[in-house]
Protein backbone atom coordinates (compact mmCIF):
# COMPACT_ATOMS: atom_id res chain seq x y z
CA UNK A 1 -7.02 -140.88 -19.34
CA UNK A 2 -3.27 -139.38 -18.87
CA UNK A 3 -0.39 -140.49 -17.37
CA UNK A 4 -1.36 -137.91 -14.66
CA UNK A 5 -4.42 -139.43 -13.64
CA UNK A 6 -6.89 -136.85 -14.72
CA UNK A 7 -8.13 -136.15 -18.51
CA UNK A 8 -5.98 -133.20 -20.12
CA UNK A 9 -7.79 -131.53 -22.91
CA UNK A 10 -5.94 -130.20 -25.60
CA UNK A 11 -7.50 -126.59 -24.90
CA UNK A 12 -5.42 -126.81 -21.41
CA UNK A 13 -1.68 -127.02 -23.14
CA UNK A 14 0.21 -124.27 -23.60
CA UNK A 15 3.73 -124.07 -25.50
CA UNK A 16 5.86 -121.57 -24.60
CA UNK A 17 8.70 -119.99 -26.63
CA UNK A 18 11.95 -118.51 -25.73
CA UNK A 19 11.99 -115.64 -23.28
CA UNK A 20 8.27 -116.01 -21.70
CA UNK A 21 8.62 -114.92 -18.26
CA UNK A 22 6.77 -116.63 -15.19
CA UNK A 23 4.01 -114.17 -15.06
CA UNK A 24 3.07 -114.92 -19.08
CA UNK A 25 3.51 -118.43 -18.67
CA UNK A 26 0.93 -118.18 -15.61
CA UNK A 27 -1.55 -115.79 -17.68
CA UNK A 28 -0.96 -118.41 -20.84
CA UNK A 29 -2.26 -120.91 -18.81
CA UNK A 30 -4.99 -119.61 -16.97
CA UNK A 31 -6.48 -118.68 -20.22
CA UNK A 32 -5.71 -122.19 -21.47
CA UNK A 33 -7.71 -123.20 -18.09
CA UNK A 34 -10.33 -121.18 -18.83
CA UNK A 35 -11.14 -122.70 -22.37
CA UNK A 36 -12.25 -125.60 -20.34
CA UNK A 37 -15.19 -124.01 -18.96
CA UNK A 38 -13.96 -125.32 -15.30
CA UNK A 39 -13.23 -121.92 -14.22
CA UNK A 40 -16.36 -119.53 -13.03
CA UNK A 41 -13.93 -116.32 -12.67
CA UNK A 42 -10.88 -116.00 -14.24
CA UNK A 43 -9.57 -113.17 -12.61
CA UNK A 44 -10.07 -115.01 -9.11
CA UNK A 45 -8.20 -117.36 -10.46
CA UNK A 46 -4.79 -114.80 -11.55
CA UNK A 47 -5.30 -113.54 -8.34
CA UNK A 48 -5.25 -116.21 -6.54
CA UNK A 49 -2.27 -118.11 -8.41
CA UNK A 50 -0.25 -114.94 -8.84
CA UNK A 51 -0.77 -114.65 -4.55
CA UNK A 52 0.22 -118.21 -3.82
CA UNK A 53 3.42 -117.94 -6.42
CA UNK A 54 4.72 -114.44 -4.66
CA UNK A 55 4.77 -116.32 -1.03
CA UNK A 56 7.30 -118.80 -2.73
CA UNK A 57 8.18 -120.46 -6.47
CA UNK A 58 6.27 -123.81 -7.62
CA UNK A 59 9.58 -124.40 -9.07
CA UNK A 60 12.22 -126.53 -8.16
CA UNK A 61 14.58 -128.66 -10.68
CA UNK A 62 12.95 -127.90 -14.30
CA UNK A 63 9.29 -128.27 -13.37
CA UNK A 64 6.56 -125.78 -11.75
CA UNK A 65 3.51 -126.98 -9.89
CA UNK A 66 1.54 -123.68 -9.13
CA UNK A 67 -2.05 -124.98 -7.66
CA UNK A 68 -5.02 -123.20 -6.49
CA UNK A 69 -7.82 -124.50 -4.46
CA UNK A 70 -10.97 -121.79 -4.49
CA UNK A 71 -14.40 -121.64 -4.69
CA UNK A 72 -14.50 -119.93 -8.11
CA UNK A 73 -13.27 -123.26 -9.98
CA UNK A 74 -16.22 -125.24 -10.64
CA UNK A 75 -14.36 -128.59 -11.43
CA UNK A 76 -10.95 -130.10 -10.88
CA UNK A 77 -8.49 -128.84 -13.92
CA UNK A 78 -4.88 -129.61 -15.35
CA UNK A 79 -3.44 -127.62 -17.69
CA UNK A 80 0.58 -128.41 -18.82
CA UNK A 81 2.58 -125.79 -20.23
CA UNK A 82 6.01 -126.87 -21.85
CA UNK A 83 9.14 -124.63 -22.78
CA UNK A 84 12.19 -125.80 -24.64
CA UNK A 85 14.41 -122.64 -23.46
CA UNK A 86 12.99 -122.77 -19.94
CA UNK A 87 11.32 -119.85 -17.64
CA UNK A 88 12.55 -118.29 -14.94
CA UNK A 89 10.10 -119.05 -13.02
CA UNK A 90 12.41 -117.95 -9.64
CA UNK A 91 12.26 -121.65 -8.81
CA UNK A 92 13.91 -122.48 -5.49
CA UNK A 93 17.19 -123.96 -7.49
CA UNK A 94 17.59 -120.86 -9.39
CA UNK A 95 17.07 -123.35 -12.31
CA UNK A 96 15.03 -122.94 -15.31
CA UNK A 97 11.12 -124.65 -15.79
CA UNK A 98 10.74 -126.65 -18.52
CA UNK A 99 7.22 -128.41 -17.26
CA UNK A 100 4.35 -126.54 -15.31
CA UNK A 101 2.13 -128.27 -14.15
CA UNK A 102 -1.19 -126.10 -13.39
CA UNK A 103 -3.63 -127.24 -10.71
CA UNK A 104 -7.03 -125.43 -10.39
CA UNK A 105 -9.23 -127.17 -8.13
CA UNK A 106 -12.46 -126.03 -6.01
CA UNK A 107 -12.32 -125.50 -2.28
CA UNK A 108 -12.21 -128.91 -0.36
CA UNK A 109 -11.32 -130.96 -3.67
CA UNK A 110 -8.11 -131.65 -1.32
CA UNK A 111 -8.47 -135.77 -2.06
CA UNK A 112 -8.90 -135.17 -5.90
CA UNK A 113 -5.74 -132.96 -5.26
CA UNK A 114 -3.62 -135.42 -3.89
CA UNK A 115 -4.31 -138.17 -5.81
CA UNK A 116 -3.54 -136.18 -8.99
CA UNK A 117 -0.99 -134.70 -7.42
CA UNK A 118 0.66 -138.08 -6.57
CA UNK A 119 -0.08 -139.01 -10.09
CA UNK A 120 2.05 -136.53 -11.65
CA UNK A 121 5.29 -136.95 -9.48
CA UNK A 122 5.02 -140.28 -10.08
CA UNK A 123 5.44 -139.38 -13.95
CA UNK A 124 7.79 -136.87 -13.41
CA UNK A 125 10.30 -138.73 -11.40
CA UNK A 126 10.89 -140.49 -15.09
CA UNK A 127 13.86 -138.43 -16.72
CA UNK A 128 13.22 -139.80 -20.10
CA UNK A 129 9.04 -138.94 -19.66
CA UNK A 130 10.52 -135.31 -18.89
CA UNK A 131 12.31 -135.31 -21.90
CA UNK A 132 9.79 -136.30 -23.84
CA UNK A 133 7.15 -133.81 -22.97
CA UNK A 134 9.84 -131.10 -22.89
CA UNK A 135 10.79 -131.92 -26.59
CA UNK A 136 7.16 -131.50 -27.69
CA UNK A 137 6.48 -128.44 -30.07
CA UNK A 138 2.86 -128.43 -30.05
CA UNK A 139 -0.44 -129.46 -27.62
CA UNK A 140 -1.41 -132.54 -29.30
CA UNK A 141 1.88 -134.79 -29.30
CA UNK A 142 1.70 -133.59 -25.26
CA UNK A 143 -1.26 -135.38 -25.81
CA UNK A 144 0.65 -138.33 -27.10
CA UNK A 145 3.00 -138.54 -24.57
CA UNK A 146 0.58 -138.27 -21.83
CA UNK A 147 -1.20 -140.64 -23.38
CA UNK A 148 1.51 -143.05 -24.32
CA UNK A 149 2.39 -143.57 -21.07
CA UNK A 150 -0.88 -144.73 -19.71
């Protein structure tokens, strides 16, 4: 079990290198998502993630939490996505995200939500656990870190 309260597989991790903009970084990972064999339609999916970013930016001081909750996820899913350089991911600082944080979870899984949601602030409040994840360069020491920390 993670740090984040819910199994990561390494399938689910994306790296990122310089220059990826928020739209790649999104399809990156809801292809990594999709590996997982949680997600029954991956276009709902982009659609729906893609929707719930334009109303407003997941971001907001160097991490990104976009989240969906829709029928067309079969299971509860978290995939992390790391960038050294950072994306503009038009986060409500104007800052760059170096951690997203992907949640794709079925309609009404809004107490699995939470609680994994709660989980990974909790991590992420920890500066030196940020910089830790952030200077990972592929998915498996993510792995170690999330693991690490359990």
């Amino acid at each position: 079990m993670s740090v984040f309260g819910k199994e990561i597989v390494e399938d689910a991790i994306c790296i990122f290198g310089p220059n990826t903009s928020k739209f790649d970084a999104l399809d990156g990972m809801i292809e990594a998502i999709c590996k997982t064999n949680a997600v029954r339609d991956k276009e709902a999916l982009r659609r729906a993630l893609f929707e719930r970013e334009a109303i407003r930016s997941t971001g907001f001081r160097g991490v990104a939490i976009p989240h969906v909750r829709i029928d067309e996820v079969a299971e509860p899913t978290v995939g992390v996505g790391i960038s050294k350089g950072g994306v503009d991911f038009e986060a409500l600082d104007n800052e760059p995200v170096n951690i997203i944080i992907l949640f794709a979870m079925p309609s009404g899984s809004d107490k699995v939500y939470l609680g994994v949601l709660a989980q990974v602030m909790m991590a992420l409040r920890s500066e030196a656990f940020c910089k830790k994840l952030i200077a990972c360069d592929s998915a498996g020491k993510v792995l170690k870190v999330l693991d690490k920390n359990t």
